[in-house]
N, C-alpha and C. Protein backbone atom coordinates (compact mmCIF):
# COMPACT_ATOMS: atom_id res chain seq x y z
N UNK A 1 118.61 94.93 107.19
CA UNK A 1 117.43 94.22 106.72
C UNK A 1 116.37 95.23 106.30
N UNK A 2 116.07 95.44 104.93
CA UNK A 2 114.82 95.70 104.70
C UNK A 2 113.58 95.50 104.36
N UNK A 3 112.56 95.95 105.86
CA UNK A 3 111.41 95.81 105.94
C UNK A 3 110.56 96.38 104.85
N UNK A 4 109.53 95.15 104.36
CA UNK A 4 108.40 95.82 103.27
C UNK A 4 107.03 96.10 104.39
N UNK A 5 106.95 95.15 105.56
CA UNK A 5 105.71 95.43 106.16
C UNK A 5 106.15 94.88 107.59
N UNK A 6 105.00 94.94 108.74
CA UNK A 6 105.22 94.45 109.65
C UNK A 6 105.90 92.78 110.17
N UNK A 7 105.75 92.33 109.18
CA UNK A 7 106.23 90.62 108.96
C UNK A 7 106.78 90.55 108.27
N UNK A 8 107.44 91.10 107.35
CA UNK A 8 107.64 90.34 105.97
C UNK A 8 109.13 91.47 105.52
N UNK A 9 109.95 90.53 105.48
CA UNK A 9 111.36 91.35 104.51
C UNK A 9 111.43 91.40 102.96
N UNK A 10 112.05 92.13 102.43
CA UNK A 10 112.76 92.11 101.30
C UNK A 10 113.33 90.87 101.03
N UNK A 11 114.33 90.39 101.86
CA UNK A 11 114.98 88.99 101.68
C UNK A 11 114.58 88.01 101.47
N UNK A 12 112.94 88.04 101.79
CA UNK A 12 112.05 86.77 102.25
C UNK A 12 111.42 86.64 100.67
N UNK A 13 110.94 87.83 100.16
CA UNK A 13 110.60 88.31 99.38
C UNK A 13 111.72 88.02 97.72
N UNK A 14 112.39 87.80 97.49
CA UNK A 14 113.51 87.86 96.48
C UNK A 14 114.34 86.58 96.48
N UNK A 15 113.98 85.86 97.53
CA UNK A 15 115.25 84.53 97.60
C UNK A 15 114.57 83.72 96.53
N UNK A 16 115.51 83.48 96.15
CA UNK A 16 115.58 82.05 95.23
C UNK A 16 117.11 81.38 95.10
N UNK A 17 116.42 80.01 94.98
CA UNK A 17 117.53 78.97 95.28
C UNK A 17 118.64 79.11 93.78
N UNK A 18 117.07 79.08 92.51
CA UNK A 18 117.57 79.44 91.28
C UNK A 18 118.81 80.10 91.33
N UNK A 19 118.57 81.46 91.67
CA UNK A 19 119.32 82.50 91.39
C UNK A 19 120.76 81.98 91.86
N UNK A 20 120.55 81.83 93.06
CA UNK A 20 121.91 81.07 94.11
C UNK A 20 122.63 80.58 93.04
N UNK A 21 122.29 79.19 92.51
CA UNK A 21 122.74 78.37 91.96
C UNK A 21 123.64 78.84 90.51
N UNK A 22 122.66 79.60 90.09
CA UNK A 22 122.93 80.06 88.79
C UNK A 22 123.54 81.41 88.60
N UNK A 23 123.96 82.10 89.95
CA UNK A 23 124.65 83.57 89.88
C UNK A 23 124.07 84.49 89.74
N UNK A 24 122.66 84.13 89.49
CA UNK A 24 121.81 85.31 89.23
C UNK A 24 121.13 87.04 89.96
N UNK A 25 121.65 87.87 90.34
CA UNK A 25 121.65 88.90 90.37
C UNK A 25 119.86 89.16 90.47
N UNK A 26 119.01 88.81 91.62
CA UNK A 26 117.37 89.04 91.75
C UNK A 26 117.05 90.32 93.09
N UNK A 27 117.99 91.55 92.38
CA UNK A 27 117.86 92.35 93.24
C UNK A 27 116.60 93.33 92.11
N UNK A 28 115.15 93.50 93.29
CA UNK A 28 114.00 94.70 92.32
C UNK A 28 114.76 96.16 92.36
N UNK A 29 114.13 97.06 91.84
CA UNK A 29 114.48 97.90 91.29
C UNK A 29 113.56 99.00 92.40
N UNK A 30 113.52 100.09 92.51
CA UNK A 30 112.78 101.01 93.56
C UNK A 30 111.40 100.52 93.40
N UNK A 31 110.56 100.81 92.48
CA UNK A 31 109.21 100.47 91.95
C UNK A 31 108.94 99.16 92.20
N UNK A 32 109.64 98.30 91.80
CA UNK A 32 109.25 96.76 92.46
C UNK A 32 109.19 96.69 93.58
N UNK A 33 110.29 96.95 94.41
CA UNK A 33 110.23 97.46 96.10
C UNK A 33 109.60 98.22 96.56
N UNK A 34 108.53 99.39 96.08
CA UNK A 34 107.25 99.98 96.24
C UNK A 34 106.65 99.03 95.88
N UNK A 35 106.04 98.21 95.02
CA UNK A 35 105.29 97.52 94.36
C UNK A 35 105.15 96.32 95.62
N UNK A 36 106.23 95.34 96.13
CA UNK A 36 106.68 94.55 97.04
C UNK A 36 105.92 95.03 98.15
N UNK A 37 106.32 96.19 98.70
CA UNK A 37 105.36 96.97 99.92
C UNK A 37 104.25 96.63 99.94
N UNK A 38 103.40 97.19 98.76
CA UNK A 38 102.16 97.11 98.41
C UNK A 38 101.26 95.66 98.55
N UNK A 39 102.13 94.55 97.62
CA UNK A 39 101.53 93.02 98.06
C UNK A 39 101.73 92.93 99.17
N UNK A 40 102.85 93.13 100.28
CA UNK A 40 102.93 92.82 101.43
C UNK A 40 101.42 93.42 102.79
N UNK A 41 101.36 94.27 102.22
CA UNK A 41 100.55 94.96 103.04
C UNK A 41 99.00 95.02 102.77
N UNK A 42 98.76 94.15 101.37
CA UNK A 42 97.30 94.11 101.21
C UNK A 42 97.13 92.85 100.86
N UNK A 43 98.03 91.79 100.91
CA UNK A 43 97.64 90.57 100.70
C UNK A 43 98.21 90.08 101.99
N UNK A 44 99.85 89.74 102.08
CA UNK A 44 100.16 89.11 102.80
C UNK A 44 99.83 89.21 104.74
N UNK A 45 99.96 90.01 105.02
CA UNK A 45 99.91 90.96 105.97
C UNK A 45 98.24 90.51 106.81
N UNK A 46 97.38 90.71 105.79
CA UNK A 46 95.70 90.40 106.39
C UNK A 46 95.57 89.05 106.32
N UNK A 47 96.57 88.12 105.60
CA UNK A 47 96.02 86.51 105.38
C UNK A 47 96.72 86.73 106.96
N UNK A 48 98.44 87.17 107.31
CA UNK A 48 98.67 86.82 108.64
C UNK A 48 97.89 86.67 109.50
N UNK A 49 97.55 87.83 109.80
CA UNK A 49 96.43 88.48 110.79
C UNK A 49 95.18 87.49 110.86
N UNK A 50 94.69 87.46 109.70
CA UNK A 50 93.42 86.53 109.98
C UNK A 50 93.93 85.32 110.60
N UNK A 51 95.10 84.54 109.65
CA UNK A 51 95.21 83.20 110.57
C UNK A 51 96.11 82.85 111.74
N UNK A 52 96.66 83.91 111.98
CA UNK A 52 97.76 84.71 113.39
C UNK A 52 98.74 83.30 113.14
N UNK A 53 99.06 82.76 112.16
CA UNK A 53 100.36 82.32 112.11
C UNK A 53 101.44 82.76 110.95
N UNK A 54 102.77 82.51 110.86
CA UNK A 54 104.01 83.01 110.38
C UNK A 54 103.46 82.17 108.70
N UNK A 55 103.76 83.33 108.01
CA UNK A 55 103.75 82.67 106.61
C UNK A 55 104.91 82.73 105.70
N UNK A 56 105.49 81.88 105.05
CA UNK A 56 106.59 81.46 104.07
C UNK A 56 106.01 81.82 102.83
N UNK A 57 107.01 82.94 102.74
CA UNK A 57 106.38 83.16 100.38
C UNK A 57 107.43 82.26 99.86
N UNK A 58 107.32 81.42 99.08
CA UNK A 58 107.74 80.72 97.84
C UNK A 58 108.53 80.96 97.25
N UNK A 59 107.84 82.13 96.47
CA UNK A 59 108.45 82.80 95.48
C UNK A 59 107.54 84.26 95.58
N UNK A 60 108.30 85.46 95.25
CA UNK A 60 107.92 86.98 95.25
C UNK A 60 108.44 87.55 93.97
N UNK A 61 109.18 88.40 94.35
CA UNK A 61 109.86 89.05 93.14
C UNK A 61 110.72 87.81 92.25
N UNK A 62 110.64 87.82 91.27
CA UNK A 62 111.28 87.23 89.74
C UNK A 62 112.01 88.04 88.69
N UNK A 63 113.44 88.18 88.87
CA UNK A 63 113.80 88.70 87.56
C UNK A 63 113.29 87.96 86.14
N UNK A 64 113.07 89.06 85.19
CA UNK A 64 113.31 87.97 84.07
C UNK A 64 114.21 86.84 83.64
N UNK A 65 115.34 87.20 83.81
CA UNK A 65 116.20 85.70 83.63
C UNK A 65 115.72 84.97 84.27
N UNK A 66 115.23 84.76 85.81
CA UNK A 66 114.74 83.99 86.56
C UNK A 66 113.62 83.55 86.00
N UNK A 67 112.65 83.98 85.19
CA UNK A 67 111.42 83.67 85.27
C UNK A 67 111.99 82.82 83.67
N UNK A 68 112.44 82.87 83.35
CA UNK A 68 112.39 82.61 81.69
C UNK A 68 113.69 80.98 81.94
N UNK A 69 114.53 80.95 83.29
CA UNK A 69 115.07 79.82 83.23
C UNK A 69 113.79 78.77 84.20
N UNK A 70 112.98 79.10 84.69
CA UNK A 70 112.32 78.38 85.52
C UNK A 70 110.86 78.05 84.61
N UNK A 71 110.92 78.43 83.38
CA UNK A 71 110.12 78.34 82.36
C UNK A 71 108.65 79.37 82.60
N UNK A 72 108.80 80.44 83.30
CA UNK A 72 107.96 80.82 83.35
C UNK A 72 107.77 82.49 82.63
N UNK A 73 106.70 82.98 82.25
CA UNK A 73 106.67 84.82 81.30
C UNK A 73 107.39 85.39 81.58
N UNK A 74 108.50 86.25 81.37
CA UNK A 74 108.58 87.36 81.55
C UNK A 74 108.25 88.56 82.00
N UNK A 75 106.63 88.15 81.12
CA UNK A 75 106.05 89.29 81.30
C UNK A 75 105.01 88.80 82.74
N UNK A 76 105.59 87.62 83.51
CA UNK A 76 104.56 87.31 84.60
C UNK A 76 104.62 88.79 85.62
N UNK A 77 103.68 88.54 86.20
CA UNK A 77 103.52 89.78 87.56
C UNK A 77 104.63 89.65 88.42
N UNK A 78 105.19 88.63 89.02
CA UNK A 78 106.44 88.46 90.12
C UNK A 78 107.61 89.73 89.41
N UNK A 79 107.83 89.72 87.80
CA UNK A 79 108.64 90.32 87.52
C UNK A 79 108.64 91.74 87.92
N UNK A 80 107.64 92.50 88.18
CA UNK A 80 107.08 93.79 88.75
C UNK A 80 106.48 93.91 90.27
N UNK A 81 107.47 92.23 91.05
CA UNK A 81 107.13 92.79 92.53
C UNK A 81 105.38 92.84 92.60
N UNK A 82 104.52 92.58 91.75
CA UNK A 82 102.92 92.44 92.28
C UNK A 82 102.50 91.32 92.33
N UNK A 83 103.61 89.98 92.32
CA UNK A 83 102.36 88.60 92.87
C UNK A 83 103.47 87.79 93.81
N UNK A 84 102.71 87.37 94.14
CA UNK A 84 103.69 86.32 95.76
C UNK A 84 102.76 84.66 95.40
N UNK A 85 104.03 84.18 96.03
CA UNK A 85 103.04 82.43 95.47
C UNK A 85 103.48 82.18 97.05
N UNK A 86 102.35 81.62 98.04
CA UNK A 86 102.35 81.22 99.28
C UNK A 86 101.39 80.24 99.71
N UNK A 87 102.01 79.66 100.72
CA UNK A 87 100.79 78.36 101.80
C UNK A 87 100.91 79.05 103.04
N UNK A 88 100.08 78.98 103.86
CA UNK A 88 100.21 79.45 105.09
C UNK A 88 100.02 77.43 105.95
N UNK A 89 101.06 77.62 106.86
CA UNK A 89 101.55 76.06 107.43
C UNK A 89 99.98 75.74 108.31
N UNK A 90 99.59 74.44 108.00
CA UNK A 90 98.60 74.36 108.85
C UNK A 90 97.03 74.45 108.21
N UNK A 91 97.07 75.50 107.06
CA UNK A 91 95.78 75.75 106.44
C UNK A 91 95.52 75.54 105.28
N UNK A 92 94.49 74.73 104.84
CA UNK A 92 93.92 74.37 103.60
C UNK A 92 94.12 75.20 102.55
N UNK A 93 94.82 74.97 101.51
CA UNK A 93 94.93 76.19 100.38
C UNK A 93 93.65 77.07 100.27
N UNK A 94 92.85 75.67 99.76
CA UNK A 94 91.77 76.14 99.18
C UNK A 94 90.93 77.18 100.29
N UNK A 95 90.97 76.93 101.49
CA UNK A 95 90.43 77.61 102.29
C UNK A 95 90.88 78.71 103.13
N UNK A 96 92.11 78.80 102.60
CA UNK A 96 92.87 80.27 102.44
C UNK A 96 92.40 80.50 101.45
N UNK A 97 92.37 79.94 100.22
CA UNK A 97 92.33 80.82 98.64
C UNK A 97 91.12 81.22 98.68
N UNK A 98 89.84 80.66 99.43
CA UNK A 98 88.21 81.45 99.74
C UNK A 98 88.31 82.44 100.21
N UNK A 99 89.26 82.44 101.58
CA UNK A 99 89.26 83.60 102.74
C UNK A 99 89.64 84.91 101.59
N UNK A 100 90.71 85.24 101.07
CA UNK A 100 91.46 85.95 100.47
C UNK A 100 90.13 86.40 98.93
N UNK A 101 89.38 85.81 98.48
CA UNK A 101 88.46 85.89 97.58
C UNK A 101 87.33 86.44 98.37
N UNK A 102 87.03 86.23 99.38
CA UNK A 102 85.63 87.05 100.64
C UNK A 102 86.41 88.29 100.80
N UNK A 103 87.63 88.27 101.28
CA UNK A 103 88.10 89.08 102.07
C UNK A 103 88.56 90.53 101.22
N UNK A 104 89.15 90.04 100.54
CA UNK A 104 90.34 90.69 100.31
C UNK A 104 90.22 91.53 98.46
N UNK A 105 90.83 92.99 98.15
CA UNK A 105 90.94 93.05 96.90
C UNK A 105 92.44 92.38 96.47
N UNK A 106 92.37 91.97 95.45
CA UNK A 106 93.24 91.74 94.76
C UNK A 106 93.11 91.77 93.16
N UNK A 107 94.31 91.32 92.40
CA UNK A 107 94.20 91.43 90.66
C UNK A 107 93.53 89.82 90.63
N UNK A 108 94.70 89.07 90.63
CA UNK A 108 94.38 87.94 89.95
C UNK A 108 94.81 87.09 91.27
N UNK A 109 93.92 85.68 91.82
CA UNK A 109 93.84 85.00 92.79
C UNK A 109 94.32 83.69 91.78
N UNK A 110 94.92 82.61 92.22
CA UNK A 110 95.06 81.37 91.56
C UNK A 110 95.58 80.09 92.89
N UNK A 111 94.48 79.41 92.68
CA UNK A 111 94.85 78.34 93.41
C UNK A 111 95.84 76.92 92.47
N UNK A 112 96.51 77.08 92.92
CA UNK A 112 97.71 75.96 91.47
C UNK A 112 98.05 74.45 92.61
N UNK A 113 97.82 73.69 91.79
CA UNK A 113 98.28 72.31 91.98
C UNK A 113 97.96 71.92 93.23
N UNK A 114 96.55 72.55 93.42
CA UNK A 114 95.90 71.98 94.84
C UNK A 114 95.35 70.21 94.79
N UNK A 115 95.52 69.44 95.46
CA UNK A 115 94.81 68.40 95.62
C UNK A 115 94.19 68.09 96.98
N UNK A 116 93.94 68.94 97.65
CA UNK A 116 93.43 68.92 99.19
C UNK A 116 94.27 69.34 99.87
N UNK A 117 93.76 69.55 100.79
CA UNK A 117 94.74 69.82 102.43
C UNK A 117 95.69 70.73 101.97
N UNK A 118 97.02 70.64 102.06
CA UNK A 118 98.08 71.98 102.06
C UNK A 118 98.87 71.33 100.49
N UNK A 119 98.51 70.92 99.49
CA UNK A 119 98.89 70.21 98.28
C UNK A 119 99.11 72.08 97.56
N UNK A 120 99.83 71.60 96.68
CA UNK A 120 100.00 73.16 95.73
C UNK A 120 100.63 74.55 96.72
N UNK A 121 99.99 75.61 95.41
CA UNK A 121 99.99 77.01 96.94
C UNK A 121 99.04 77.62 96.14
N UNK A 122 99.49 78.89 96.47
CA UNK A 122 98.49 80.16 96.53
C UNK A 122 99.50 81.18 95.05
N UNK A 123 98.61 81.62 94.56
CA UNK A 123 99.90 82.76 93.70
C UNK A 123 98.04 83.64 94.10
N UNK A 124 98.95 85.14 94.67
CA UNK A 124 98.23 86.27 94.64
C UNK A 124 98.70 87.07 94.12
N UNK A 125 98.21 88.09 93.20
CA UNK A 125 98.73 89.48 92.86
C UNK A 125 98.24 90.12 93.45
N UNK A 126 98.50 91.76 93.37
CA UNK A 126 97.97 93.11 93.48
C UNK A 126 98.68 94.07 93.17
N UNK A 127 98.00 94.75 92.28
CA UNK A 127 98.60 96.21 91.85
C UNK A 127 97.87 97.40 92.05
N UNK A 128 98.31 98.68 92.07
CA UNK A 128 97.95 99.87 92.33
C UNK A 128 97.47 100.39 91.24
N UNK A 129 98.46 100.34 90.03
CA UNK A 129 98.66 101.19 88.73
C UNK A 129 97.88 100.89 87.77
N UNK A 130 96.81 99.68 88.09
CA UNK A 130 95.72 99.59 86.99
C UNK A 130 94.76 98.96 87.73
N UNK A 131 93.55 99.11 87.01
CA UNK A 131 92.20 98.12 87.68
C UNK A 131 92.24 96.69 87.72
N UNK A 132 91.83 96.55 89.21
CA UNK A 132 92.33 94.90 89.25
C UNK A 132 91.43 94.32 88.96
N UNK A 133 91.72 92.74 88.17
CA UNK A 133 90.78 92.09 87.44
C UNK A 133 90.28 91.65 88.85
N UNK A 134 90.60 91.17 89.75
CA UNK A 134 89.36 90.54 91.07
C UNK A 134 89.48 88.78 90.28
N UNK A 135 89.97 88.39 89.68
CA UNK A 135 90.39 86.97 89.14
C UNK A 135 90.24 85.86 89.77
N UNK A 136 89.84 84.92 89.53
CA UNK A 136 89.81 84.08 90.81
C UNK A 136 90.40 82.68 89.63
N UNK A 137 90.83 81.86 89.82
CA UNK A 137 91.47 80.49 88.78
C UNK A 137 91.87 79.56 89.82
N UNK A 138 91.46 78.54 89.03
CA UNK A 138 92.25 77.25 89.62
C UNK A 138 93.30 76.11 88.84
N UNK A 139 94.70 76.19 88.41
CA UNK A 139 95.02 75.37 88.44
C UNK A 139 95.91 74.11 88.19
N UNK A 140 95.73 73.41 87.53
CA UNK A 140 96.01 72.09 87.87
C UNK A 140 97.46 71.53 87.64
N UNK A 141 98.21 71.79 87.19
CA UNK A 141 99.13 71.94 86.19
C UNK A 141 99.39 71.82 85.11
N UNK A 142 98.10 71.60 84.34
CA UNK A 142 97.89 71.95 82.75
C UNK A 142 97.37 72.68 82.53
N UNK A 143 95.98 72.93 82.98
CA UNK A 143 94.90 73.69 82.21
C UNK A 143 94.60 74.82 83.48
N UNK A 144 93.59 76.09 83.33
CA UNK A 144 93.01 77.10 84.31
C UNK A 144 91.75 76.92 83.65
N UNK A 145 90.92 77.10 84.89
CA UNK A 145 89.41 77.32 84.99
C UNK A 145 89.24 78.44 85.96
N UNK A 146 88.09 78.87 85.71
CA UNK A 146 87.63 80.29 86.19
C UNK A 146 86.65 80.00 87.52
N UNK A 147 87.27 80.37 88.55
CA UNK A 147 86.77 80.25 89.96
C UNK A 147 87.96 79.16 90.61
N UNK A 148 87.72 79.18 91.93
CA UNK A 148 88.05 78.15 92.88
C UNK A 148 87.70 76.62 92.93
N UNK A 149 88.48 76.06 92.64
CA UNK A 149 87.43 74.85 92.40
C UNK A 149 88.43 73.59 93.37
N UNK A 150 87.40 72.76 94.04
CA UNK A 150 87.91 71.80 95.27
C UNK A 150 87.90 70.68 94.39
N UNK A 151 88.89 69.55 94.48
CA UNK A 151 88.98 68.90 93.83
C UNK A 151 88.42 67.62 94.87
């Protein structure tokens, strides 16, 4: 088993059902798995800590095939191991997605398909290799607006 941080595997990090299904080959590359480290340990890692319970990522790393059958960029961040889409069980998105906006640096913050309480998740990035935008978005499953916004 390889560890990216004190909580959090590689495995946990890379599963998809997609891939399963479809044969797909969603092993990162060294740099993504540096990159993987990196979200683990400046995003995921301090949301733990702050809310001292076990958190489930979603989705982490994305090959391109993966991202392009699930209709999503290519060129999204998951593909480079720098964004994780997560809920932590128990806590208000939105009030994780504040904590992590007070708290925390990151690139780009997005609260998606929140409707209260634990509705939607979380997509966080962070990267090393360029200046992070500090981003904050909300949304809905059509459109993004700029900030956090409670519905």
């Amino acid at each position: 088993m390889v560890r990216l941080s004190t909580n959090f595997t590689l495995s946990e990090l890379i599963k998809s059902q997609t891939c399963e299904r479809h044969g797909i080959d969603n092993t990162p590359n060294k740099e993504q798995i540096i990159n993987l480290r990196t979200l683990c340990e400046n995003i995921l890692e301090p949301v733990r800590s702050h809310y001292g319970v076990a958190i489930t990522p979603s989705s982490g790393f994305r090959c391109v095939q993966l991202c392009e059958i699930i209709g999503s960029s290519a060129r999204s961040q998951h593909t480079k191991g720098e964004a994780v889409d997560f809920e932590v069980a128990g806590i208000d998105n939105y009030e994780c997605a504040k904590w992590i906006e007070s708290n925390l640096t990151y690139d780009q913050l997005i609260l998606e398909c929140y409707r209260g309480g634990n509705t939607g998740w979380i997509h966080c990035s962070y990267t090393y290799k360029d200046a992070m935008r500090g981003e904050s978005l909300t949304y809905d499953g059509k459109n993004y607006v700029h900030g956090l916004v409670r519905e």
